[in-house]
N, C-alpha and C. Protein backbone atom coordinates (compact mmCIF):
# COMPACT_ATOMS: atom_id res chain seq x y z
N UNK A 1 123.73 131.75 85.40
CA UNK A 1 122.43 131.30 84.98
C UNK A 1 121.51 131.19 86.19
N UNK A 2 120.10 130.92 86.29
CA UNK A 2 119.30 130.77 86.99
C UNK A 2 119.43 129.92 87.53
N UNK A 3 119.73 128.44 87.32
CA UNK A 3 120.27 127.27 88.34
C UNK A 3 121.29 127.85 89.19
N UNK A 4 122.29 127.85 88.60
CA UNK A 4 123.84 128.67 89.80
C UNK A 4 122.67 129.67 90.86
N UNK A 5 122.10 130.19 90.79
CA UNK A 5 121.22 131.36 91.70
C UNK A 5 120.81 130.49 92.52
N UNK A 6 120.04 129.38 92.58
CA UNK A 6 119.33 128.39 92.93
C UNK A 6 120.57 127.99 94.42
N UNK A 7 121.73 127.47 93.21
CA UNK A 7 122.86 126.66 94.40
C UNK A 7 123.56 127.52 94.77
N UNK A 8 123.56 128.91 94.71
CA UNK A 8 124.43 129.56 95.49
C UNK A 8 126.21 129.84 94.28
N UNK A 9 127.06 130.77 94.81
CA UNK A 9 127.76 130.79 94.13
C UNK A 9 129.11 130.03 94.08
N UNK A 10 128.91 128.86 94.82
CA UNK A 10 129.77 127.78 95.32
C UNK A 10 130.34 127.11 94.23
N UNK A 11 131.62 126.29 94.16
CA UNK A 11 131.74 125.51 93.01
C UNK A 11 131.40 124.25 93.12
N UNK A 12 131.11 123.14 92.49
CA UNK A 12 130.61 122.21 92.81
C UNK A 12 131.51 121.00 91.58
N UNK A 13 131.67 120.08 92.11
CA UNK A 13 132.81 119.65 91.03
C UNK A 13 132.62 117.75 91.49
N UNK A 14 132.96 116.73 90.89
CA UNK A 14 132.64 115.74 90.87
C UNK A 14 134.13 115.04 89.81
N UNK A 15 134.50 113.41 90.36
CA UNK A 15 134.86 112.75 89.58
C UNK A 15 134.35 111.50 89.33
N UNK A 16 134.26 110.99 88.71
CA UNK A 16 133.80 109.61 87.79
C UNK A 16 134.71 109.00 88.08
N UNK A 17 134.11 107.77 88.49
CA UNK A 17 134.53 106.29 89.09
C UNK A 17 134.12 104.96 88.02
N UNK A 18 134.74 104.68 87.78
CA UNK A 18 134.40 103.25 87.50
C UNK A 18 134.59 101.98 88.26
N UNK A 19 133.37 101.77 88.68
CA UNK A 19 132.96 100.34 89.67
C UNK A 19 133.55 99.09 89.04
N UNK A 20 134.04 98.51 90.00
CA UNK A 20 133.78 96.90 89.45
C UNK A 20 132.44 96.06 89.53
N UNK A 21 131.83 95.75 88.58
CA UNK A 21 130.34 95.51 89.01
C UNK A 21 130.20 94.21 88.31
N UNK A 22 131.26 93.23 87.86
CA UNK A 22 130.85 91.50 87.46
C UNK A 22 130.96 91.13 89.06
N UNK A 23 129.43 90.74 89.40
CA UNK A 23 129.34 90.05 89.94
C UNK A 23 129.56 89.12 91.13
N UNK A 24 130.31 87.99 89.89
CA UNK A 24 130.99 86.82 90.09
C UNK A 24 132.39 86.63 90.39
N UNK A 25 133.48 88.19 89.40
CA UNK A 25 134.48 88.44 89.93
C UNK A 25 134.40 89.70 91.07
N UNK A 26 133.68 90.70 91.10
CA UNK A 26 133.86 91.56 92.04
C UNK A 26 133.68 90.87 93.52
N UNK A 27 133.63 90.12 94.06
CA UNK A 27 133.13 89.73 95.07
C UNK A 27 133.86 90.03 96.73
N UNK A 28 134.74 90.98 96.82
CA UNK A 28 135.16 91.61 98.07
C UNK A 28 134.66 93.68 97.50
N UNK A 29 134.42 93.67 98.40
CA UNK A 29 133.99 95.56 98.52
C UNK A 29 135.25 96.22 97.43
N UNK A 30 134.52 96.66 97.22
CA UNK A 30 135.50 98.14 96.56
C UNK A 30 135.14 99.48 96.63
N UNK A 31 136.96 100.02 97.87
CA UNK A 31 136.79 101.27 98.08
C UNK A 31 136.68 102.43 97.20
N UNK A 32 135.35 103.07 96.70
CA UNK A 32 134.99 104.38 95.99
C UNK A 32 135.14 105.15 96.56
N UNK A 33 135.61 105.40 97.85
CA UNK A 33 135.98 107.04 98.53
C UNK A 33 136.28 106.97 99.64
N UNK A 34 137.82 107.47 100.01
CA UNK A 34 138.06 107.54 101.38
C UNK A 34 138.56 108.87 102.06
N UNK A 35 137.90 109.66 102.72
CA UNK A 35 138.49 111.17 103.19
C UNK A 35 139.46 111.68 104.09
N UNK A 36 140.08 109.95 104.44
CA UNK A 36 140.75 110.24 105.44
C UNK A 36 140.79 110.41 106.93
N UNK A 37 139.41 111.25 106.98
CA UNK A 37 138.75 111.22 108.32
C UNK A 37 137.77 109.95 109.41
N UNK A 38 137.39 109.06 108.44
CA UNK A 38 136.60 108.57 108.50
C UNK A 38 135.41 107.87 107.67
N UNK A 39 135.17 109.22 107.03
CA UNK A 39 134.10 108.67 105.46
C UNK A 39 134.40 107.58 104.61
N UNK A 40 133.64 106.84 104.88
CA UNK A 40 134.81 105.40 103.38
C UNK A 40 133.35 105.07 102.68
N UNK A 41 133.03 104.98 101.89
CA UNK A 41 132.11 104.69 100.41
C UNK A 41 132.85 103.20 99.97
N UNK A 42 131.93 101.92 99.83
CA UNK A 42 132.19 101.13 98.82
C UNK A 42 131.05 100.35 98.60
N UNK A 43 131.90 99.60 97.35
CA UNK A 43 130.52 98.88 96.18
C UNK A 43 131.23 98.29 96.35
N UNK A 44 129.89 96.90 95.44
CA UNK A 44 130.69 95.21 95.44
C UNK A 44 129.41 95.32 94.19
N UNK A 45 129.83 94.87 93.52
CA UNK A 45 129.13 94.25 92.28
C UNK A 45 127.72 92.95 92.47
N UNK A 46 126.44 93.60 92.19
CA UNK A 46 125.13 91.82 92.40
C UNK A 46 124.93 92.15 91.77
N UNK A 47 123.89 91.36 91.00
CA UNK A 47 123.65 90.71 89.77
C UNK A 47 122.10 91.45 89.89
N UNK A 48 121.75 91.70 88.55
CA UNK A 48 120.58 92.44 88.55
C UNK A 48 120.45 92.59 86.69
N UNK A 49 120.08 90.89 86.82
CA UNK A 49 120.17 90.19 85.49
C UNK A 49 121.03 91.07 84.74
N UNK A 50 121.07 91.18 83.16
CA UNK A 50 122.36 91.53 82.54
C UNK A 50 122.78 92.97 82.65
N UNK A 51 122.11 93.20 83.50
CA UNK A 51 122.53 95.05 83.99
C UNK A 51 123.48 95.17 84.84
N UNK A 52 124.52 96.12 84.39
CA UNK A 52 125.52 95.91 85.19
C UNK A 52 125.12 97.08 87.04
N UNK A 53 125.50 96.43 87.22
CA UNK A 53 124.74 97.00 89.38
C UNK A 53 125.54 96.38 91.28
N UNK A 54 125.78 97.67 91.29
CA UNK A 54 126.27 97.29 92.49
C UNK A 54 125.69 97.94 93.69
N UNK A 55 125.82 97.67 94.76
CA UNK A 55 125.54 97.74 96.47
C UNK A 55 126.69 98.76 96.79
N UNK A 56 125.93 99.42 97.99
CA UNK A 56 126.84 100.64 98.44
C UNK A 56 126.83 100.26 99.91
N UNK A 57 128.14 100.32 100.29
CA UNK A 57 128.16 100.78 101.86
C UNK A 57 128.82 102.37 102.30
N UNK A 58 128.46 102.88 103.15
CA UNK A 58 128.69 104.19 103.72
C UNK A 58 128.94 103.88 105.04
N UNK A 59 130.31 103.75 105.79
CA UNK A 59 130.38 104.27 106.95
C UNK A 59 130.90 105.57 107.50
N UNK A 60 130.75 105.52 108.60
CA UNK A 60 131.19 106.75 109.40
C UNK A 60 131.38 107.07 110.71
N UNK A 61 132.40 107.37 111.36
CA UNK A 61 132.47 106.91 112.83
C UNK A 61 132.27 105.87 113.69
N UNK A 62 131.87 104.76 113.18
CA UNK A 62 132.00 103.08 113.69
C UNK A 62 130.21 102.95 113.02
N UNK A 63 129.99 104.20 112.58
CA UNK A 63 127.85 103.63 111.81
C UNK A 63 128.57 103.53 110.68
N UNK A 64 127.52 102.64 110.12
CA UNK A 64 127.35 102.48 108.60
C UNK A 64 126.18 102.03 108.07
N UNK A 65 125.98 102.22 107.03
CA UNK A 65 124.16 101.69 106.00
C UNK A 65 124.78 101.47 104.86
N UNK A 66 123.69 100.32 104.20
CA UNK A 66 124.34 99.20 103.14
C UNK A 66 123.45 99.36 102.21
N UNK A 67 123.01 100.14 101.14
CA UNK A 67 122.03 100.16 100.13
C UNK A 67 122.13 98.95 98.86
N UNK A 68 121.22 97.86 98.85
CA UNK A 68 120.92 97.18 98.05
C UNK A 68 121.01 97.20 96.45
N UNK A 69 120.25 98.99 96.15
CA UNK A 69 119.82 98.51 94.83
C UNK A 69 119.20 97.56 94.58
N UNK A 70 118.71 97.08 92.95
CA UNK A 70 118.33 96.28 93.00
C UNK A 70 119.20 95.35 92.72
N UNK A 71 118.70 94.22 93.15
CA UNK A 71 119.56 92.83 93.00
C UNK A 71 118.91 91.30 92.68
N UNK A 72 119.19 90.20 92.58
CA UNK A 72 118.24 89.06 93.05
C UNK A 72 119.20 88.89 94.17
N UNK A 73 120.32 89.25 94.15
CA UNK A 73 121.32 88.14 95.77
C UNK A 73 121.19 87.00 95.13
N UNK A 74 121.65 86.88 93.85
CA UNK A 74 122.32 85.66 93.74
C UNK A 74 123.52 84.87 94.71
N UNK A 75 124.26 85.76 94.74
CA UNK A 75 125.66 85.65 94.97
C UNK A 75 125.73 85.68 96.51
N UNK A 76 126.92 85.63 97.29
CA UNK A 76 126.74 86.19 98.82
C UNK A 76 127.03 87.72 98.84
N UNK A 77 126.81 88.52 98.10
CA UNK A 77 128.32 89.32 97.56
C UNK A 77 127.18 91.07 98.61
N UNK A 78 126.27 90.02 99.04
CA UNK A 78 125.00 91.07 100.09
C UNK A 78 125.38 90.91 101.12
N UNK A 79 125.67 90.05 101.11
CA UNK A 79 126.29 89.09 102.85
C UNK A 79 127.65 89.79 103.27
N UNK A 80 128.48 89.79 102.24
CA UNK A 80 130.04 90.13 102.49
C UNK A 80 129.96 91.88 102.85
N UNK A 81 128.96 92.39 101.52
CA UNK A 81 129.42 94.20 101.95
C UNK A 81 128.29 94.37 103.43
N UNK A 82 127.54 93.60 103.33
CA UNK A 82 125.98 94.03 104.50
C UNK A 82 126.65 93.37 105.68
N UNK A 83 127.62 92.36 106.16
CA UNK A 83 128.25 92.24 107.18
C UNK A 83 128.34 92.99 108.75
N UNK A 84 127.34 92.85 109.93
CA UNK A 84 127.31 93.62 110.67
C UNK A 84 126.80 95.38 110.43
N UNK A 85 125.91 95.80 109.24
CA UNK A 85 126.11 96.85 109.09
C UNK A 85 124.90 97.56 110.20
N UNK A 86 124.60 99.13 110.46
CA UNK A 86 123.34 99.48 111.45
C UNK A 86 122.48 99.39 110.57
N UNK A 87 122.08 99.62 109.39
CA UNK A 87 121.02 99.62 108.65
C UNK A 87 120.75 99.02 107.24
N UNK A 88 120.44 97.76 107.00
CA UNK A 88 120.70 97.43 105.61
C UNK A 88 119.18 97.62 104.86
N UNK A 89 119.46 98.44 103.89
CA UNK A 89 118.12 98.90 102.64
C UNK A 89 117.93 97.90 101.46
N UNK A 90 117.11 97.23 101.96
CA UNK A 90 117.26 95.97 100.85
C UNK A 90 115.78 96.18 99.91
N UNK A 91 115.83 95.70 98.51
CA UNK A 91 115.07 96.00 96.91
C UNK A 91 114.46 94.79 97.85
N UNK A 92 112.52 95.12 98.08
CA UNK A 92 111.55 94.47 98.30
C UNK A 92 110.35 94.27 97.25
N UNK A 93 110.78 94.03 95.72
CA UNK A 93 109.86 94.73 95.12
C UNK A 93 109.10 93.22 94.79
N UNK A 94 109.45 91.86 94.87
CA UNK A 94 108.63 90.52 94.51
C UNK A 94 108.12 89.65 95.82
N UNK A 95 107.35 88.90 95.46
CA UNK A 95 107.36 88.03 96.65
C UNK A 95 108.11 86.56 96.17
N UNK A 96 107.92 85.62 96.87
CA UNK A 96 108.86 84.28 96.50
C UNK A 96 108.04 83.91 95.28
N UNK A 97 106.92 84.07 95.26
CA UNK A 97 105.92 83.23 93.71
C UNK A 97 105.37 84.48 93.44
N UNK A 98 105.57 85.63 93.30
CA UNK A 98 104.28 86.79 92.16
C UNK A 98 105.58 87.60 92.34
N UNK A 99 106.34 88.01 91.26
CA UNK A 99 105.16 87.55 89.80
C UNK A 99 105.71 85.61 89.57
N UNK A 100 104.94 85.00 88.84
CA UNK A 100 105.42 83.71 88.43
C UNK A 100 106.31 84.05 87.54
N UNK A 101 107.48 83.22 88.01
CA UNK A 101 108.73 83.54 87.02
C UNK A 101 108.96 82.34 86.18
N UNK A 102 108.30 81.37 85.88
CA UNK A 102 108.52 80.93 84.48
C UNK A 102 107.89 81.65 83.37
N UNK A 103 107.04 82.47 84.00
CA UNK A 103 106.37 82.92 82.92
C UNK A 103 107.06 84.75 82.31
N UNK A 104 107.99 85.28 83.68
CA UNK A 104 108.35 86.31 83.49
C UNK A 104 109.72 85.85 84.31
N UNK A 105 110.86 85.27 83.52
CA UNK A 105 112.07 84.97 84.04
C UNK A 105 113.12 86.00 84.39
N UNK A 106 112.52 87.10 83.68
CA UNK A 106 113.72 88.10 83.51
C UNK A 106 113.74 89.13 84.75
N UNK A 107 112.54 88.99 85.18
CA UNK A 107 111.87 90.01 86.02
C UNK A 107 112.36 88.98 87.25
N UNK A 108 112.27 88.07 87.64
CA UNK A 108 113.01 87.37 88.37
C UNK A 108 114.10 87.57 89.03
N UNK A 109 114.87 88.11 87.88
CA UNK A 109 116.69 88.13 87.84
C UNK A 109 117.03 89.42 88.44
N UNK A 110 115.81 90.12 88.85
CA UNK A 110 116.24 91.92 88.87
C UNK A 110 116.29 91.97 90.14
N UNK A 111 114.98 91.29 90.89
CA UNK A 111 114.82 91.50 92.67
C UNK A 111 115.09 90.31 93.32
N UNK A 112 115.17 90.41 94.47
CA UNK A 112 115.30 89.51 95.68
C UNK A 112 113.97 89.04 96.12
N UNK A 113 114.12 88.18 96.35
CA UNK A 113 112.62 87.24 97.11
C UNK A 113 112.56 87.50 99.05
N UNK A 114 111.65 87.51 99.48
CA UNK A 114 111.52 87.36 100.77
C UNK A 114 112.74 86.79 101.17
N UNK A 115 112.57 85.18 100.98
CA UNK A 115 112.74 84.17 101.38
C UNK A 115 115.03 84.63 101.38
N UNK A 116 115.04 85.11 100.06
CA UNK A 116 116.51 85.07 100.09
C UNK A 116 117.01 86.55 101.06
N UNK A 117 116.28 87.36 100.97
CA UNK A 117 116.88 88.56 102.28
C UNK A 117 116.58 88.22 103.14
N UNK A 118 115.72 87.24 103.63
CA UNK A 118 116.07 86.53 105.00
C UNK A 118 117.14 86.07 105.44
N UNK A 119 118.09 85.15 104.43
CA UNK A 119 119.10 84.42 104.61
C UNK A 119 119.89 85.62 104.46
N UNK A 120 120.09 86.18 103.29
CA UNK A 120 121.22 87.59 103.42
C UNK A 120 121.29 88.18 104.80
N UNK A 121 119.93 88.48 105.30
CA UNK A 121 119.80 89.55 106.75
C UNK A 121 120.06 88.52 107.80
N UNK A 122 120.01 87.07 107.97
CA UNK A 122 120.80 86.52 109.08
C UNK A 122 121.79 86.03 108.94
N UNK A 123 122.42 85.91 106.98
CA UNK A 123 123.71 85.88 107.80
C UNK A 123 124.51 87.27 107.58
N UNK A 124 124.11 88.31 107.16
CA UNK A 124 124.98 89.44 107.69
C UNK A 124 124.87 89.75 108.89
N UNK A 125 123.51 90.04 109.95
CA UNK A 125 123.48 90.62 110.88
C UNK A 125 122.81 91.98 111.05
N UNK A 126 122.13 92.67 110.08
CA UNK A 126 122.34 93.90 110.46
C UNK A 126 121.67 94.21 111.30
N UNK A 127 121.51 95.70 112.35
CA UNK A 127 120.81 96.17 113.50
C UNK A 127 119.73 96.35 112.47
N UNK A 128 119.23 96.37 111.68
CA UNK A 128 117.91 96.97 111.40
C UNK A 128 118.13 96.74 109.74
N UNK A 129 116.75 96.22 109.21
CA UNK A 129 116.35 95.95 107.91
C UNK A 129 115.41 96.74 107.58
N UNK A 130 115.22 97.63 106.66
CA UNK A 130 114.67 98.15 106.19
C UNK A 130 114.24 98.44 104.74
N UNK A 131 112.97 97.63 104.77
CA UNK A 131 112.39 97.59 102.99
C UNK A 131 112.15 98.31 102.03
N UNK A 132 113.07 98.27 101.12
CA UNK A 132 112.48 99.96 99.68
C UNK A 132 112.58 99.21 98.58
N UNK A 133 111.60 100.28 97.57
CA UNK A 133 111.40 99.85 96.37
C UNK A 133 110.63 98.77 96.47
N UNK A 134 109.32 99.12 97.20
CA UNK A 134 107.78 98.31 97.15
C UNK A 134 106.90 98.36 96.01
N UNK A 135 106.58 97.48 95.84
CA UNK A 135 105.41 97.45 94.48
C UNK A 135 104.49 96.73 94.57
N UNK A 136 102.91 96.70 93.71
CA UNK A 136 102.40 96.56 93.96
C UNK A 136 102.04 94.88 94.29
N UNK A 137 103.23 94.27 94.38
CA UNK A 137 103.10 92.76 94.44
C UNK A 137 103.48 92.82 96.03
N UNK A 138 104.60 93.76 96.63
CA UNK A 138 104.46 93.77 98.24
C UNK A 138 104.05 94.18 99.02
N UNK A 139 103.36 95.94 98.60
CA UNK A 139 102.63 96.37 99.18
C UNK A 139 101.63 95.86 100.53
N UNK A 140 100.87 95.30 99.81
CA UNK A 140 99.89 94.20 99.86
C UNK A 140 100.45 93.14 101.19
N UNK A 141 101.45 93.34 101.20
CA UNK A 141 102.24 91.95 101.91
C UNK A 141 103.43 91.97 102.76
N UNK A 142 103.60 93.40 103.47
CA UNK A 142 104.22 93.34 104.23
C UNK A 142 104.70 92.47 105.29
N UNK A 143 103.69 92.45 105.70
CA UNK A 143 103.76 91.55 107.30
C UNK A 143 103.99 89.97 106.59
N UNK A 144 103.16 89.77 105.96
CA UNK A 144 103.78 88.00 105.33
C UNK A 144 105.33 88.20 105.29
N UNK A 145 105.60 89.53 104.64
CA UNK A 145 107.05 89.55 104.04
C UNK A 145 108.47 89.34 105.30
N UNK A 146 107.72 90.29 106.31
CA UNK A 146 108.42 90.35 107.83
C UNK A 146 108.44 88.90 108.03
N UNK A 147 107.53 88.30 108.02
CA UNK A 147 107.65 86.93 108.80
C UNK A 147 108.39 85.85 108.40
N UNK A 148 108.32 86.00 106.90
CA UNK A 148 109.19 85.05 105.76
C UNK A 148 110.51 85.44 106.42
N UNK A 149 110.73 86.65 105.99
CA UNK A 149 112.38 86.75 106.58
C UNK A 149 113.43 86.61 108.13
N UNK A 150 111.98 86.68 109.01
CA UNK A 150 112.37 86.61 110.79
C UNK A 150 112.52 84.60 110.47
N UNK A 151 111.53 83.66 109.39
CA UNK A 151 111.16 82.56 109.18
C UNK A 151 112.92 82.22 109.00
N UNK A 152 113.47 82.84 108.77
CA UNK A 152 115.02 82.29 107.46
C UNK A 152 115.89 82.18 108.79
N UNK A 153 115.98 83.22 109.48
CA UNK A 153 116.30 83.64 111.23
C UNK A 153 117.23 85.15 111.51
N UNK A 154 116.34 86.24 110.37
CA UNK A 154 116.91 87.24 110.80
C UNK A 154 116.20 87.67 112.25
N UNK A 155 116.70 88.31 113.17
CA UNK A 155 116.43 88.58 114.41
C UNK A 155 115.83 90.05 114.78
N UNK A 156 116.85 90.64 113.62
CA UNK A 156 116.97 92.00 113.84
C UNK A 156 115.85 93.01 113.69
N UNK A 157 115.57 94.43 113.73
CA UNK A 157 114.20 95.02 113.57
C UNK A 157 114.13 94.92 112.04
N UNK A 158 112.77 95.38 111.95
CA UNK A 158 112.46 95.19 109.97
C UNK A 158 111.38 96.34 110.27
N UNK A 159 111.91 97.54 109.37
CA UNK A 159 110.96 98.34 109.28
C UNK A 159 110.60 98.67 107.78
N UNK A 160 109.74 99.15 107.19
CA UNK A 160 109.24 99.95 106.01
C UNK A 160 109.83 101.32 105.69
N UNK A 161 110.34 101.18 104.43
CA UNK A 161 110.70 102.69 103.92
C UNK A 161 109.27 103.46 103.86
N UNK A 162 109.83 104.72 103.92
CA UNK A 162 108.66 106.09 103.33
C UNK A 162 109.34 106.64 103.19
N UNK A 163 108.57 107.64 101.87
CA UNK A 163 109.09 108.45 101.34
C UNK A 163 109.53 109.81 102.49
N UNK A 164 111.09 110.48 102.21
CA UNK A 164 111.40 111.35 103.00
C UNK A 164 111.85 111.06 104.34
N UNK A 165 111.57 109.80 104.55
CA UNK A 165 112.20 109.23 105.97
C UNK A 165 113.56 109.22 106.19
N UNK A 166 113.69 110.03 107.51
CA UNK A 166 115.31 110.15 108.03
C UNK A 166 115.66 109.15 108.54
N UNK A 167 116.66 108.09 108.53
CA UNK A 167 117.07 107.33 109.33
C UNK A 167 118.64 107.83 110.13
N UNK A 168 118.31 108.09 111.20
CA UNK A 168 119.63 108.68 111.85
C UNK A 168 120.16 107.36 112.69
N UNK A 169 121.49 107.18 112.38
CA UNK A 169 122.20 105.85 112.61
C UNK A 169 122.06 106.02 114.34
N UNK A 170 121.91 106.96 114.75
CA UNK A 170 122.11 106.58 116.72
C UNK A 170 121.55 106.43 116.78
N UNK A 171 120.04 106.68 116.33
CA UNK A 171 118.37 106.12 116.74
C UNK A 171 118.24 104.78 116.95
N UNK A 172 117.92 104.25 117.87
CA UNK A 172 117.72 102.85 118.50
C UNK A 172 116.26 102.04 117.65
N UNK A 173 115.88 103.19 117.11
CA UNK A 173 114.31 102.74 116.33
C UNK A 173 114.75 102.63 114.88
């Protein structure tokens, strides 16, 4: 077919995993892929109100990056897989009060607040924080957002996602 032309005449093949993603019981990493060489893939199950959702870590050769998803970080369960990692990608999409969550509770339950990836990002550690999945409630509010979280006592750099941005783990930036 015209797709196969596209990818070449390679085979391409995949297996299905099923995550542990409660939460409350998943709460140590779980290995989704190990190559033997080095490559190791795992999830840990956060809460991202009644949707079931987990966090990824990827290392490789002593680097690794910790993708968030979305979450609120209820749990520590950000803390445990984001532990020392080079780059943690943490869901920036609320601030601590907008939207008002008595009035929109549910929307609450999905993201993380400033205030709590501060505490996640000092007590994991990571070399570098980096914000995705901005909207139009953070946009607006970056730099408040930086400061809230350096406020909690992360130390580490805090940069902004963009779209298409390479982050290469030896880069010191």
């Amino acid at each position: 077919n015209g797709f196969a032309g596209l990818i070449g005449a390679g085979q391409f093949s995949f297996v299905g995993t099923d995550l542990p993603f409660d939460f409350m019981t998943a709460n140590m990493p779980h290995e989704v892929y190990n190559d033997g060489a080095g490559l190791v893939i795992e999830s840990i199950g956060v809460k991202h109100a009644i949707v079931p959702a987990v966090a990824y870590r990827i290392s490789y050769g002593g680097k690794s990056f910790v993708y968030s998803g979305d979450t609120n970080s209820e749990t520590e369960n950000m803390v445990t897989i984001s532990k020392d990692t080079d780059i943690l990608f943490y869901d920036t999409a609320i601030m601590d009060n907008i939207p008002d969550c008595t009035k929109t509770p549910a929307f609450c339950q999905l993201h993380t607040t400033p205030t709590r990836m501060g505490e996640i990002a000092a007590a994991a550690k990571p070399a570098k924080l980096v914000l995705t999945h901005l909207t139009g409630f953070t946009l607006p509010n970056l730099n408040k957002i930086k400061n809230i979280v350096k406020n909690q006592g992360y130390a580490g750099k805090i940069r902004v996602a963009s779209d298409l941005k390479v982050y290469n783990l030896l880069d010191d930036d």
